[in-house]
Each structure stands twice: as structure tokens, then as C-alpha cells.
PDB file of N, CA and C in Angstrom:
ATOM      1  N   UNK A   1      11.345 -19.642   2.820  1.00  0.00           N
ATOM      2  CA  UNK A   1      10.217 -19.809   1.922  1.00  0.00           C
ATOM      3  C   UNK A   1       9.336 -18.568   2.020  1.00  0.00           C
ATOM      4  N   UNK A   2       9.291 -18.229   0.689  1.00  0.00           N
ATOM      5  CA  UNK A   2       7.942 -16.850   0.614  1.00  0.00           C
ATOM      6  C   UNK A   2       6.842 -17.066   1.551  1.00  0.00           C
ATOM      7  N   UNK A   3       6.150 -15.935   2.075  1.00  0.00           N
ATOM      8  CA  UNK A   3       4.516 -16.443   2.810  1.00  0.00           C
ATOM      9  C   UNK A   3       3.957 -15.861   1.797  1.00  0.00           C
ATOM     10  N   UNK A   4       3.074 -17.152   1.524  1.00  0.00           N
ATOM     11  CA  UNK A   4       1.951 -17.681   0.546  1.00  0.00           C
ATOM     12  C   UNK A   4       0.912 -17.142   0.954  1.00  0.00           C
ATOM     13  N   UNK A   5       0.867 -16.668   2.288  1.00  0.00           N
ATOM     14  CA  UNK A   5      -0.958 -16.438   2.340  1.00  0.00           C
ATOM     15  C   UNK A   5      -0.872 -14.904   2.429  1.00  0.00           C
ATOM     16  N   UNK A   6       0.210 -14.402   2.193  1.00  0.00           N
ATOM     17  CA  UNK A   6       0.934 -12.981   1.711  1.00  0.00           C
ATOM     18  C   UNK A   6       0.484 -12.387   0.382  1.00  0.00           C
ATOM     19  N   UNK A   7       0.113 -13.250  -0.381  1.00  0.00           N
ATOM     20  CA  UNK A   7      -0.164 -13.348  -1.831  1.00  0.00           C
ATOM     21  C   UNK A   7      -1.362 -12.570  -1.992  1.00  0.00           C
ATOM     22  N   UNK A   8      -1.257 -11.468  -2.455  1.00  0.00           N
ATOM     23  CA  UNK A   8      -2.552 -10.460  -3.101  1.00  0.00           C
ATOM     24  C   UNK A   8      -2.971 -11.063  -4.007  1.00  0.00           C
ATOM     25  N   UNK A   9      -4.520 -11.358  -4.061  1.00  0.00           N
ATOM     26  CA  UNK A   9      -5.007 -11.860  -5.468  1.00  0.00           C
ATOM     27  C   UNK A   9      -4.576 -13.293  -6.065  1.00  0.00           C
ATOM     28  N   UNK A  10      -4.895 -14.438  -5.143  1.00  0.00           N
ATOM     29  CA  UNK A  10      -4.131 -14.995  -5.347  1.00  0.00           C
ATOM     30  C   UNK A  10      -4.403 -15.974  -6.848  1.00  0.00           C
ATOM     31  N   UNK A  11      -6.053 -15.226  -7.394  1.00  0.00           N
ATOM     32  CA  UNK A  11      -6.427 -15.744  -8.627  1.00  0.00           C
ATOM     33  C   UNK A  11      -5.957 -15.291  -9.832  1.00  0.00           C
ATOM     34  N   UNK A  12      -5.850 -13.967  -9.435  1.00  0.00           N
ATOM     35  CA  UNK A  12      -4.565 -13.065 -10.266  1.00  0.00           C
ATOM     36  C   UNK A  12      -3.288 -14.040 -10.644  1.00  0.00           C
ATOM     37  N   UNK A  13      -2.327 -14.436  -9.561  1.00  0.00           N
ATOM     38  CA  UNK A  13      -1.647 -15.212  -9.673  1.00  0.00           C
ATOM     39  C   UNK A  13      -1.799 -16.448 -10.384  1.00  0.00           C
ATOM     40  N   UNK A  14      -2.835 -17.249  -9.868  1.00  0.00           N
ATOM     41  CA  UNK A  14      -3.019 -18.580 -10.728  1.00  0.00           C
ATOM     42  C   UNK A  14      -3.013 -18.194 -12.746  1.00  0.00           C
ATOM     43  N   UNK A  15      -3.734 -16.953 -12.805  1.00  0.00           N
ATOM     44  CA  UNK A  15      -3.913 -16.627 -14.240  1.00  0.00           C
ATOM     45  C   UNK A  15      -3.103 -16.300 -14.871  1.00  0.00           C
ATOM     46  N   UNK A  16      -2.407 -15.461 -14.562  1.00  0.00           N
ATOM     47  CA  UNK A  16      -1.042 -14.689 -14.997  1.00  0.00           C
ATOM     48  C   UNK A  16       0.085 -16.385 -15.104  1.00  0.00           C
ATOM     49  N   UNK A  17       0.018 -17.150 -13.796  1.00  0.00           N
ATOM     50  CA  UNK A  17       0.956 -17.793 -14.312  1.00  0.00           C
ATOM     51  C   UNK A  17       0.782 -19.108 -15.154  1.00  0.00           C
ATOM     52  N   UNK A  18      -0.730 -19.324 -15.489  1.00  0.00           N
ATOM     53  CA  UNK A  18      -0.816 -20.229 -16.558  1.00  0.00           C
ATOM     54  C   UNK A  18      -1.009 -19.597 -17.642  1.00  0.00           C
ATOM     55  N   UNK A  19      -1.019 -18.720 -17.798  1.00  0.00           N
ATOM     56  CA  UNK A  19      -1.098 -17.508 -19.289  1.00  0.00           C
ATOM     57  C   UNK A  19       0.046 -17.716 -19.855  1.00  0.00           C
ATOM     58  N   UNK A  20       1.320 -17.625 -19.206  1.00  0.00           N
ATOM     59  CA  UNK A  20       2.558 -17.307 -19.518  1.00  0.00           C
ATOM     60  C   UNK A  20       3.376 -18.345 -19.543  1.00  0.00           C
ATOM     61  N   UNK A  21       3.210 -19.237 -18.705  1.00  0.00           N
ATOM     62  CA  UNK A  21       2.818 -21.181 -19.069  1.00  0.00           C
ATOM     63  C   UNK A  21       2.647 -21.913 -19.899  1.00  0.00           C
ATOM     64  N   UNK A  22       1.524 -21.660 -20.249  1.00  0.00           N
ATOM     65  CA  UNK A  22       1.003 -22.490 -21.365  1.00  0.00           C
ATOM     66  C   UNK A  22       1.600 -21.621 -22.985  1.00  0.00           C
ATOM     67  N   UNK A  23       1.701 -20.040 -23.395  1.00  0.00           N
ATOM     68  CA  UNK A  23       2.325 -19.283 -24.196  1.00  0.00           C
ATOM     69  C   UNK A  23       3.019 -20.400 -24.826  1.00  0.00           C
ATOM     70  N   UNK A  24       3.985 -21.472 -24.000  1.00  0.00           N
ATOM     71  CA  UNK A  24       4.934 -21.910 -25.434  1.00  0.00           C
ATOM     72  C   UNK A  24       4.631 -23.467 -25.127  1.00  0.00           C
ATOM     73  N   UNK A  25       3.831 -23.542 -25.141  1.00  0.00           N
ATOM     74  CA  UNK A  25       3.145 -24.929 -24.963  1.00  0.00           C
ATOM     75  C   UNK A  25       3.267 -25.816 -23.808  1.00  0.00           C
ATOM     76  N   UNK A  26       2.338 -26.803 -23.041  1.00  0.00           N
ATOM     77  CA  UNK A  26       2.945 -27.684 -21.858  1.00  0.00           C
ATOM     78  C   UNK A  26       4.100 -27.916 -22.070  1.00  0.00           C
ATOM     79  N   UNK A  27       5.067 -27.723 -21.034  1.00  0.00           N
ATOM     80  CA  UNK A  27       6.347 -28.390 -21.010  1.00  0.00           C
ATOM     81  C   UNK A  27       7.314 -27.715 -21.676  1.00  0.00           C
ATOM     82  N   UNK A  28       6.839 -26.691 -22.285  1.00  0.00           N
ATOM     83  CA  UNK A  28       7.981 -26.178 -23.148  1.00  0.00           C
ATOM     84  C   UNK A  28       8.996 -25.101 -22.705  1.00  0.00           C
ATOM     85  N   UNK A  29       8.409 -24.393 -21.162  1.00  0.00           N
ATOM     86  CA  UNK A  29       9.166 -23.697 -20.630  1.00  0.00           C
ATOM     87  C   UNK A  29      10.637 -24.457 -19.877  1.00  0.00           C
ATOM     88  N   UNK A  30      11.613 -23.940 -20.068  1.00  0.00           N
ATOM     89  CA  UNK A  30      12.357 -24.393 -19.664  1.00  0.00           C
ATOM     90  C   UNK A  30      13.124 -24.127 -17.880  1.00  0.00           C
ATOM     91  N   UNK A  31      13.725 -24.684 -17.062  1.00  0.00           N
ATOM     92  CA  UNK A  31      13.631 -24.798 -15.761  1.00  0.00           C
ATOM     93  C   UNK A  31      13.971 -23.368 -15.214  1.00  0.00           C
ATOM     94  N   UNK A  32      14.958 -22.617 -16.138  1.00  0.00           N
ATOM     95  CA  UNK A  32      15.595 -20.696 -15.634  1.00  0.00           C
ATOM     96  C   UNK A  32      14.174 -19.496 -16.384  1.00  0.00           C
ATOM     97  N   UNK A  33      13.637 -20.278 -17.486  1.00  0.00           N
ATOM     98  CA  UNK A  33      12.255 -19.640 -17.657  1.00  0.00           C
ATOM     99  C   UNK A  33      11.073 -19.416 -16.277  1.00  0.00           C
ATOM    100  N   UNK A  34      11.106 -20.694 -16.013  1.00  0.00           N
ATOM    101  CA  UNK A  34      10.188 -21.199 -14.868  1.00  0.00           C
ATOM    102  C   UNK A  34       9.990 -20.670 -13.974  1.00  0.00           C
ATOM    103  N   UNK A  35      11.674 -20.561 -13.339  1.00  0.00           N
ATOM    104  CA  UNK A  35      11.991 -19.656 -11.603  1.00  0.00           C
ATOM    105  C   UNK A  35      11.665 -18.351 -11.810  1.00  0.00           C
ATOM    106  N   UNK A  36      12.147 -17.844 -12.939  1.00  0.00           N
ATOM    107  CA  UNK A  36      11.839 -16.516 -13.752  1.00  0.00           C
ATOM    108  C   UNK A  36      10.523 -15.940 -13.473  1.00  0.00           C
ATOM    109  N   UNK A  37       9.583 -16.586 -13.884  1.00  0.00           N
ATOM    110  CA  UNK A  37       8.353 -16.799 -13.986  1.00  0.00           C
ATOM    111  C   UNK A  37       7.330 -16.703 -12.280  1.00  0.00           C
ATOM    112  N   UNK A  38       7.689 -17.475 -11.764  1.00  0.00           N
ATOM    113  CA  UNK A  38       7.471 -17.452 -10.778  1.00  0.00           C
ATOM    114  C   UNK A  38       8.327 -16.558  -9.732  1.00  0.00           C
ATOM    115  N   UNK A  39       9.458 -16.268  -9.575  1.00  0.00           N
ATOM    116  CA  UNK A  39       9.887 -15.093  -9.186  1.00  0.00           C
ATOM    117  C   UNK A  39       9.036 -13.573  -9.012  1.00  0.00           C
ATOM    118  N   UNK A  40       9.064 -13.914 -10.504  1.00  0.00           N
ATOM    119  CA  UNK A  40       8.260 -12.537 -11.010  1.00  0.00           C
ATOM    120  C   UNK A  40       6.868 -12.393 -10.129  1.00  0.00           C
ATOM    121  N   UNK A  41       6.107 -13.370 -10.531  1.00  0.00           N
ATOM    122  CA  UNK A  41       4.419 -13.442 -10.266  1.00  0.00           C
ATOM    123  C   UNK A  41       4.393 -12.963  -8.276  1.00  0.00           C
ATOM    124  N   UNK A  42       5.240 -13.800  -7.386  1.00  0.00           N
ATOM    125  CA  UNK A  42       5.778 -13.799  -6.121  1.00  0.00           C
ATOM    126  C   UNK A  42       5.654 -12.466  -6.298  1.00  0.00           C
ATOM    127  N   UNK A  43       6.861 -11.578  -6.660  1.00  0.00           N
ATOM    128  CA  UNK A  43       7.144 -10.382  -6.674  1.00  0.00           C
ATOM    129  C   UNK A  43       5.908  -9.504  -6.704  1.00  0.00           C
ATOM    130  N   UNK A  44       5.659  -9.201  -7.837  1.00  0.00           N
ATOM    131  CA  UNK A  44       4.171  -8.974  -8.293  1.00  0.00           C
ATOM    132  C   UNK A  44       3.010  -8.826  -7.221  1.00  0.00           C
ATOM    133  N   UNK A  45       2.729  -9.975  -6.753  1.00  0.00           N
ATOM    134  CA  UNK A  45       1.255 -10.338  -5.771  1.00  0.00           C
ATOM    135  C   UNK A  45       1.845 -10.097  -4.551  1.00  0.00           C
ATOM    136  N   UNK A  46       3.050  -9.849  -4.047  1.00  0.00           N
ATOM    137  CA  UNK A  46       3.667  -9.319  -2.659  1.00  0.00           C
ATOM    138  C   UNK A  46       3.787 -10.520  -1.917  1.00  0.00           C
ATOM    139  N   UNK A  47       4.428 -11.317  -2.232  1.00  0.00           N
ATOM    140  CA  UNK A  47       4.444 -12.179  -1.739  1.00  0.00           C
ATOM    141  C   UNK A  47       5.688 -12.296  -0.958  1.00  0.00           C
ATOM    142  N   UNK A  48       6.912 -11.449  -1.402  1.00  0.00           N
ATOM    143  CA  UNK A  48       7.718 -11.209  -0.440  1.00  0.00           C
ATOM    144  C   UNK A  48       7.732 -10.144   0.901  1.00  0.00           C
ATOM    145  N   UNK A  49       6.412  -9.540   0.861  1.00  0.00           N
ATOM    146  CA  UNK A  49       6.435  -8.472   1.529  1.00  0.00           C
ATOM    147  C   UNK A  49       7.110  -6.969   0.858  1.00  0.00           C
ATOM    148  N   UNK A  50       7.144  -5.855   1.691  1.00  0.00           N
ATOM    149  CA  UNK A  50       7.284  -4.887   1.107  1.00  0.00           C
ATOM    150  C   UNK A  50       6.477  -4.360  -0.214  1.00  0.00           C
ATOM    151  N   UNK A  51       7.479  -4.111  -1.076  1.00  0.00           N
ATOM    152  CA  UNK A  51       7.275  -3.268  -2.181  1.00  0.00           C
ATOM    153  C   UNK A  51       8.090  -4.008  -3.802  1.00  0.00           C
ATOM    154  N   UNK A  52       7.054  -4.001  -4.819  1.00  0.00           N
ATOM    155  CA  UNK A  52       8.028  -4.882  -5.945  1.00  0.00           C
ATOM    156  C   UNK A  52       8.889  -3.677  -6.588  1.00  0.00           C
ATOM    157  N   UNK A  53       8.704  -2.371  -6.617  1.00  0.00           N
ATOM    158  CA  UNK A  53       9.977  -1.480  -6.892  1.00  0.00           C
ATOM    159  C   UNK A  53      10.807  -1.672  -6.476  1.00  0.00           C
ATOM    160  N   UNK A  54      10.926  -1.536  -5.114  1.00  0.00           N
ATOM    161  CA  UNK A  54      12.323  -1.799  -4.264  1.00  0.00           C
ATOM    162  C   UNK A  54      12.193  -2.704  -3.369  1.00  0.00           C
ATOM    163  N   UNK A  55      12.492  -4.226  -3.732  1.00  0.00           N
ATOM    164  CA  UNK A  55      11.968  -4.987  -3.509  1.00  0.00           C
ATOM    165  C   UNK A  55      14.050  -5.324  -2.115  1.00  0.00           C
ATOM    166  N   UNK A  56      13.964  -5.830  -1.231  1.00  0.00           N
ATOM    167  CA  UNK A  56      14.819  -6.093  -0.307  1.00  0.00           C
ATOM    168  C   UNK A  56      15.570  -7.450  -0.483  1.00  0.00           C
ATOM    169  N   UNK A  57      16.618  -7.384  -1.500  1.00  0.00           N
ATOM    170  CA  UNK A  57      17.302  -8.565  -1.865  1.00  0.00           C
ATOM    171  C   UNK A  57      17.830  -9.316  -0.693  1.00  0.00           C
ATOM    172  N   UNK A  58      18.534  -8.836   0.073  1.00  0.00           N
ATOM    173  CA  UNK A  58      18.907  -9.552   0.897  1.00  0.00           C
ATOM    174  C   UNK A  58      17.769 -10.597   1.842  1.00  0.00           C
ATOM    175  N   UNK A  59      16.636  -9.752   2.191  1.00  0.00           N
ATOM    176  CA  UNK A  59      15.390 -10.556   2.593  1.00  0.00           C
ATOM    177  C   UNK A  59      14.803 -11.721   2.144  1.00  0.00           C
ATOM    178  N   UNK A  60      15.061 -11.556   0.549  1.00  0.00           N
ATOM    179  CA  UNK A  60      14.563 -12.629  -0.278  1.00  0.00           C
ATOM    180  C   UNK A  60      15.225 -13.655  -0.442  1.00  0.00           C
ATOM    181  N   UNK A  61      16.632 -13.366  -0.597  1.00  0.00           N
ATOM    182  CA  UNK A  61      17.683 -14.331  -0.875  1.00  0.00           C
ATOM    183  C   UNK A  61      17.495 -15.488   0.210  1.00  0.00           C
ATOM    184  N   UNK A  62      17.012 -14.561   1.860  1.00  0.00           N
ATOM    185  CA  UNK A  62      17.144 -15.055   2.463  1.00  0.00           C
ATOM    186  C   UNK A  62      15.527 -16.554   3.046  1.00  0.00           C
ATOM    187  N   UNK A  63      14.609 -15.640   2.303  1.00  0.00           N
ATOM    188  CA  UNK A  63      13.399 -16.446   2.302  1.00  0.00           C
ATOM    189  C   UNK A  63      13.337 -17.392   1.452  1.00  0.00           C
ATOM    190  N   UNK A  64      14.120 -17.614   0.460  1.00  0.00           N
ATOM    191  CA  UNK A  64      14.085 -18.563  -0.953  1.00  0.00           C
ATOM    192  C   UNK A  64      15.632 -19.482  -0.993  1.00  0.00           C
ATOM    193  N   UNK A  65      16.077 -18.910  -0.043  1.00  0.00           N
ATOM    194  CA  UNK A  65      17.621 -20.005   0.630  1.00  0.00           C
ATOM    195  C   UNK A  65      18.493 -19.774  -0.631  1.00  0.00           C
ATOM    196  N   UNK A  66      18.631 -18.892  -1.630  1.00  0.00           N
ATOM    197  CA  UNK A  66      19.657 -18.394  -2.895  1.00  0.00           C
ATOM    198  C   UNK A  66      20.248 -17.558  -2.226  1.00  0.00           C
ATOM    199  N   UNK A  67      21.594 -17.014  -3.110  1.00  0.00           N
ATOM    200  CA  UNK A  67      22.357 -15.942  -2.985  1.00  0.00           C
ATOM    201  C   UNK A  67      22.071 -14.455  -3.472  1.00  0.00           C
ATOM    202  N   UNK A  68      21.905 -13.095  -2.818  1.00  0.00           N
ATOM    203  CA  UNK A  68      22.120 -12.219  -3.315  1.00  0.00           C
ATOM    204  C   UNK A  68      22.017 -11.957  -5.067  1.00  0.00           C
ATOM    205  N   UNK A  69      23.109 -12.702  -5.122  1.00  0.00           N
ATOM    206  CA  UNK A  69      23.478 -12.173  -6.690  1.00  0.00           C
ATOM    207  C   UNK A  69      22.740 -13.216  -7.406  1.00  0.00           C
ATOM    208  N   UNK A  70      22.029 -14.634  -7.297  1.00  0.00           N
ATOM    209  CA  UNK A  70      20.749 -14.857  -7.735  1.00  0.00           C
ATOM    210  C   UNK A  70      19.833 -14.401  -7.823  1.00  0.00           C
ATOM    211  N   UNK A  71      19.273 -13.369  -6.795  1.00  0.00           N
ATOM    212  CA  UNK A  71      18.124 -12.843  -6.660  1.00  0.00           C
ATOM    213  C   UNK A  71      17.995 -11.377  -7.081  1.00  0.00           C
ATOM    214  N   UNK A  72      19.633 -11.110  -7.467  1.00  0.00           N
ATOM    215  CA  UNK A  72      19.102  -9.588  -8.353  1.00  0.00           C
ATOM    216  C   UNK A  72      19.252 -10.342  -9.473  1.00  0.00           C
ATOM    217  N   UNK A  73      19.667 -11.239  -9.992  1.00  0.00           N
ATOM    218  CA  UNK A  73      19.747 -11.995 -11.669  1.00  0.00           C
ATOM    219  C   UNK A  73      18.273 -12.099 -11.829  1.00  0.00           C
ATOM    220  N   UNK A  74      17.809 -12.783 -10.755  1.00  0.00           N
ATOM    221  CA  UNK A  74      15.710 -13.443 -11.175  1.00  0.00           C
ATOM    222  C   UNK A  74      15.165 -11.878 -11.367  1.00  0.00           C
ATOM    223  N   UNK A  75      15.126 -10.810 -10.232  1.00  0.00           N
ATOM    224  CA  UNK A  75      14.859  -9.890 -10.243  1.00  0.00           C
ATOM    225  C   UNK A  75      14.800  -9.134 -11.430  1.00  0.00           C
ATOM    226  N   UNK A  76      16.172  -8.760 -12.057  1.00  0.00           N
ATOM    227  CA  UNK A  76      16.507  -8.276 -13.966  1.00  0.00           C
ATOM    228  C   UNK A  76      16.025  -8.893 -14.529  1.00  0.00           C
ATOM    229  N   UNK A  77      15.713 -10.123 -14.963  1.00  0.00           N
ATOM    230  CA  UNK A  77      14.810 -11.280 -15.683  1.00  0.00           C
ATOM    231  C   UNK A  77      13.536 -10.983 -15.628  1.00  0.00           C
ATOM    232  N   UNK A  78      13.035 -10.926 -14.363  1.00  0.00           N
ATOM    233  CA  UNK A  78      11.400 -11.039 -14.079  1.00  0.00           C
ATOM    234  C   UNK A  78      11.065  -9.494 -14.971  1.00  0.00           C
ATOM    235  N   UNK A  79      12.170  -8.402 -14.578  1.00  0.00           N
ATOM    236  CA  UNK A  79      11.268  -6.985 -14.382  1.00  0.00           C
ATOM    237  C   UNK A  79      11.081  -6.621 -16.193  1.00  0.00           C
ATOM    238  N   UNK A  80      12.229  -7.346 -16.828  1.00  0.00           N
ATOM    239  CA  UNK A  80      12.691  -7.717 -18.251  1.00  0.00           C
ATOM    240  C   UNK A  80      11.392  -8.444 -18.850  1.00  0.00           C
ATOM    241  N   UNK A  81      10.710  -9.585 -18.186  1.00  0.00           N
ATOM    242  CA  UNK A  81       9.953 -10.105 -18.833  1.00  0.00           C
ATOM    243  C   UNK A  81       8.490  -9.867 -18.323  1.00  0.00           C
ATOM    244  N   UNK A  82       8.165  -9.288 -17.073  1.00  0.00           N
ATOM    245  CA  UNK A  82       6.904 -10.049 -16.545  1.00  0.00           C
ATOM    246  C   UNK A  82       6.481  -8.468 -16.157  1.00  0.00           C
ATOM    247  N   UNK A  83       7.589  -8.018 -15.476  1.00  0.00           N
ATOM    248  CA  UNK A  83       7.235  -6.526 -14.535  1.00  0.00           C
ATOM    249  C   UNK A  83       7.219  -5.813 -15.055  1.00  0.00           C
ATOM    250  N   UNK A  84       6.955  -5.050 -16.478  1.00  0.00           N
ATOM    251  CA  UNK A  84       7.010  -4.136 -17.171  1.00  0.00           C
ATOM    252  C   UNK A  84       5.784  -2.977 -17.268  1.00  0.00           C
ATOM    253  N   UNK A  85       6.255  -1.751 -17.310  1.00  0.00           N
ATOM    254  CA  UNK A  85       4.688  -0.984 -16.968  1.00  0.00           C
ATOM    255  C   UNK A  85       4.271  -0.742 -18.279  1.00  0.00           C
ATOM    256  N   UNK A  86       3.154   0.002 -18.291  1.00  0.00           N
ATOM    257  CA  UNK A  86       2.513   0.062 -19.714  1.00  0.00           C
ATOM    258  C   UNK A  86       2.913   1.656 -19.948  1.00  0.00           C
ATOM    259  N   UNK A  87       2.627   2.288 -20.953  1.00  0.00           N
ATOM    260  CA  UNK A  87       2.895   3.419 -21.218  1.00  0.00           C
ATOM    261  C   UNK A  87       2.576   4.768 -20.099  1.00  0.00           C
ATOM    262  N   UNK A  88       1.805   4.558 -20.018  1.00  0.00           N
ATOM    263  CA  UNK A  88       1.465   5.396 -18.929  1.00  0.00           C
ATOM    264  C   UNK A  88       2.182   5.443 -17.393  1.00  0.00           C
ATOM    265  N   UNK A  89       2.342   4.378 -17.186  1.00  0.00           N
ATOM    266  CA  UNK A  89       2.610   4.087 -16.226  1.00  0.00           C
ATOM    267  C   UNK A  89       4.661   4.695 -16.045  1.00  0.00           C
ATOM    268  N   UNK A  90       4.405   4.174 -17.114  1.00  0.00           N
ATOM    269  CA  UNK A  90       6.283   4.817 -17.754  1.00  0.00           C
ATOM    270  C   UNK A  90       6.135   6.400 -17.520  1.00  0.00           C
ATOM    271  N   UNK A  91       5.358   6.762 -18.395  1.00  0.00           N
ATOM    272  CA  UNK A  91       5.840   8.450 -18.059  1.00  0.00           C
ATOM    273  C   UNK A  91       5.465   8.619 -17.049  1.00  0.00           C
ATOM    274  N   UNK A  92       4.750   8.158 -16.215  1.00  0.00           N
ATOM    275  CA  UNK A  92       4.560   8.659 -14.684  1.00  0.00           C
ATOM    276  C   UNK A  92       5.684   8.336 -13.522  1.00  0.00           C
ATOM    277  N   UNK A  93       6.168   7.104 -14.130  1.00  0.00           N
ATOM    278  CA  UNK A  93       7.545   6.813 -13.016  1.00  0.00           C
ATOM    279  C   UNK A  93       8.109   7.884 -13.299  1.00  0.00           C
ATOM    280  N   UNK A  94       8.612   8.659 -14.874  1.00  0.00           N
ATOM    281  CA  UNK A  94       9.435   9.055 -15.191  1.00  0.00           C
ATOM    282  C   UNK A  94       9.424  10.279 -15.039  1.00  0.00           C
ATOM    283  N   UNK A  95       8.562  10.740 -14.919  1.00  0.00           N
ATOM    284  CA  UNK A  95       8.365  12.499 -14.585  1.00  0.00           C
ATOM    285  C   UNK A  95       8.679  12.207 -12.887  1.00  0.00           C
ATOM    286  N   UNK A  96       8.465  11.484 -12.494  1.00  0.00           N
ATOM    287  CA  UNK A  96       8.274  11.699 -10.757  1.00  0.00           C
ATOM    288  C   UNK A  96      10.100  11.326 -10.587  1.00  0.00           C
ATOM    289  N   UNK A  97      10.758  10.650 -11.462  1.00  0.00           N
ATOM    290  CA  UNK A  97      12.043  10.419 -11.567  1.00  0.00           C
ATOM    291  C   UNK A  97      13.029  12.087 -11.257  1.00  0.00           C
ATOM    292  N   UNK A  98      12.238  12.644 -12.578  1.00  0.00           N
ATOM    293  CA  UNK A  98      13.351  14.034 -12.670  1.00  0.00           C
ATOM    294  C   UNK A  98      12.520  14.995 -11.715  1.00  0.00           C
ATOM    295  N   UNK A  99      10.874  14.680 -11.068  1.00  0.00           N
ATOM    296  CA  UNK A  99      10.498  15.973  -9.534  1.00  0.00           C
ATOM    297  C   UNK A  99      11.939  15.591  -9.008  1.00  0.00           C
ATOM    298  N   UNK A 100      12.342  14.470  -9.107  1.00  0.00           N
ATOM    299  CA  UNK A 100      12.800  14.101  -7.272  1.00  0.00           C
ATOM    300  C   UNK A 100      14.647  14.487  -7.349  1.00  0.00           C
ATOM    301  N   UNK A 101      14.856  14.463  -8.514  1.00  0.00           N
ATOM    302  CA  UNK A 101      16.057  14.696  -9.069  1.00  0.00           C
ATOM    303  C   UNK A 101      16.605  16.233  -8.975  1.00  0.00           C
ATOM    304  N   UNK A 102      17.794  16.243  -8.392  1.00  0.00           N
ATOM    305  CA  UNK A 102      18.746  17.089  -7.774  1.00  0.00           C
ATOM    306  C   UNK A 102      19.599  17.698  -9.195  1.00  0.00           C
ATOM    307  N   UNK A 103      19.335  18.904  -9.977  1.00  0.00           N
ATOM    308  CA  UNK A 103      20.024  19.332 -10.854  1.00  0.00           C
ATOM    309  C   UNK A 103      21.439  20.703 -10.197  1.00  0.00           C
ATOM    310  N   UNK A 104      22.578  20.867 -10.748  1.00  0.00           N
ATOM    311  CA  UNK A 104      23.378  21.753 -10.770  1.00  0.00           C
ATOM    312  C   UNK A 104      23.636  22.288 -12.145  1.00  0.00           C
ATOM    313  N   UNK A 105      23.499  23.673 -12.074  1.00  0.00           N
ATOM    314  CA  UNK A 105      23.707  24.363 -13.307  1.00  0.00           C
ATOM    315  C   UNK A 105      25.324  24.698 -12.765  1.00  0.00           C
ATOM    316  N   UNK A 106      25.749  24.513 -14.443  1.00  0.00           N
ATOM    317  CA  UNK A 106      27.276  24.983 -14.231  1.00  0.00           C
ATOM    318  C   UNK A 106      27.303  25.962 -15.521  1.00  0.00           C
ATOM    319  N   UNK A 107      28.024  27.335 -14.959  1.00  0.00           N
ATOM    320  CA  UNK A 107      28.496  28.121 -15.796  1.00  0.00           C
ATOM    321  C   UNK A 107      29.486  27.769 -17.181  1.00  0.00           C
ATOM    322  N   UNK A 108      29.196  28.042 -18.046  1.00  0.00           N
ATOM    323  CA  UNK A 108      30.049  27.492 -19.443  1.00  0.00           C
ATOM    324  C   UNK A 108      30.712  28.772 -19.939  1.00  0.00           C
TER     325      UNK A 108
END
């Protein structure tokens, strides 16, 4: 089980996840929406520890009693729906992508 008192912000959390909750009305989320959902928010507020970039699948799998390959599925889902950066935030991953990046010029 995640530690809960791990949780940054944990009003942050309450908001974000009735925002995204309520979006398609009480009840209307369905149960792989849900885990999704909450996956994400966990992720998010650090609730697994570490880091939500590179977040330690095996750790998690192992705190939430799933498999591996569940927890990179919630993981692609969440980052798909919930974890997404805003523009800015994009070109800044993305320039710091190609500093860190190893080029070879080849003669033609």
C-alpha cells in the first residue's frame, strides 16, 4: 500500500481528484478510468516516493500488490491522461532532452 502521509498537498489531491470525477458525472467513471485516475493523482503528489518522471515500477507494483506490466499500463494511461505538461514545460523537457543527448556525425 502507497504511504498516504507521503502525499504532497494533500488538498491538491482531494481537488484534482474530484475535478476529474465529477467531469462525467457521479458514477459515470468507469472502474479502469478510476485506478487510472487515482494512479495518476498518487503519482503526481509523491505518494510513491521518489520521482513521477522516473517513477520505480518495480517498487510500486510492489506497494499496490499488481504486476509490473500493470503498473507500466496505469503509468501510460495516467501520463496520457492526467500527467501531461503544459507548453512550456514541453520545450523545457525537450531542449534539456537533446543538452543531454550524445550526437555522431558521419561522413556522407
Amino acid at each position: 500500500m502507497p504511504n498516504t502521509s507521503q502525499i504532497q498537498n494533500p488538498q491538491g489531491f482531494a481537488q484534482d481528484f474530484l475535478k476529474y470525477y465529477f467531469a462525467s458525472g457521479f458514477g459515470g467513471m468507469q472502474k479502469r478510468d478510476l485506478d487510472t485516475l487515482v494512479f495518476g493523482l498518487l503519482l503526481k503528489y509523491g505518494a510513491f516516493g521518489g520521482s513521477a518522471d522516473a517513477p520505480d515500477v518495480t517498487e510500486i507494483s510492489f506497494q499496490l500488490g499488481i504486476s509490473p506490466a500493470r503498473v507500466r499500463n496505469l503509468l501510460r494511461d495516467a501520463q496520457l491522461r492526467y500527467l501531461q505538461y503544459d507548453e512550456h514545460e514541453a520545450k523545457v523537457r525537450f531542449i534539456k532532452l537533446f543538452e543531454s543527448a550524445r550526437f555522431e556525425q558521419k561522413d556522407s
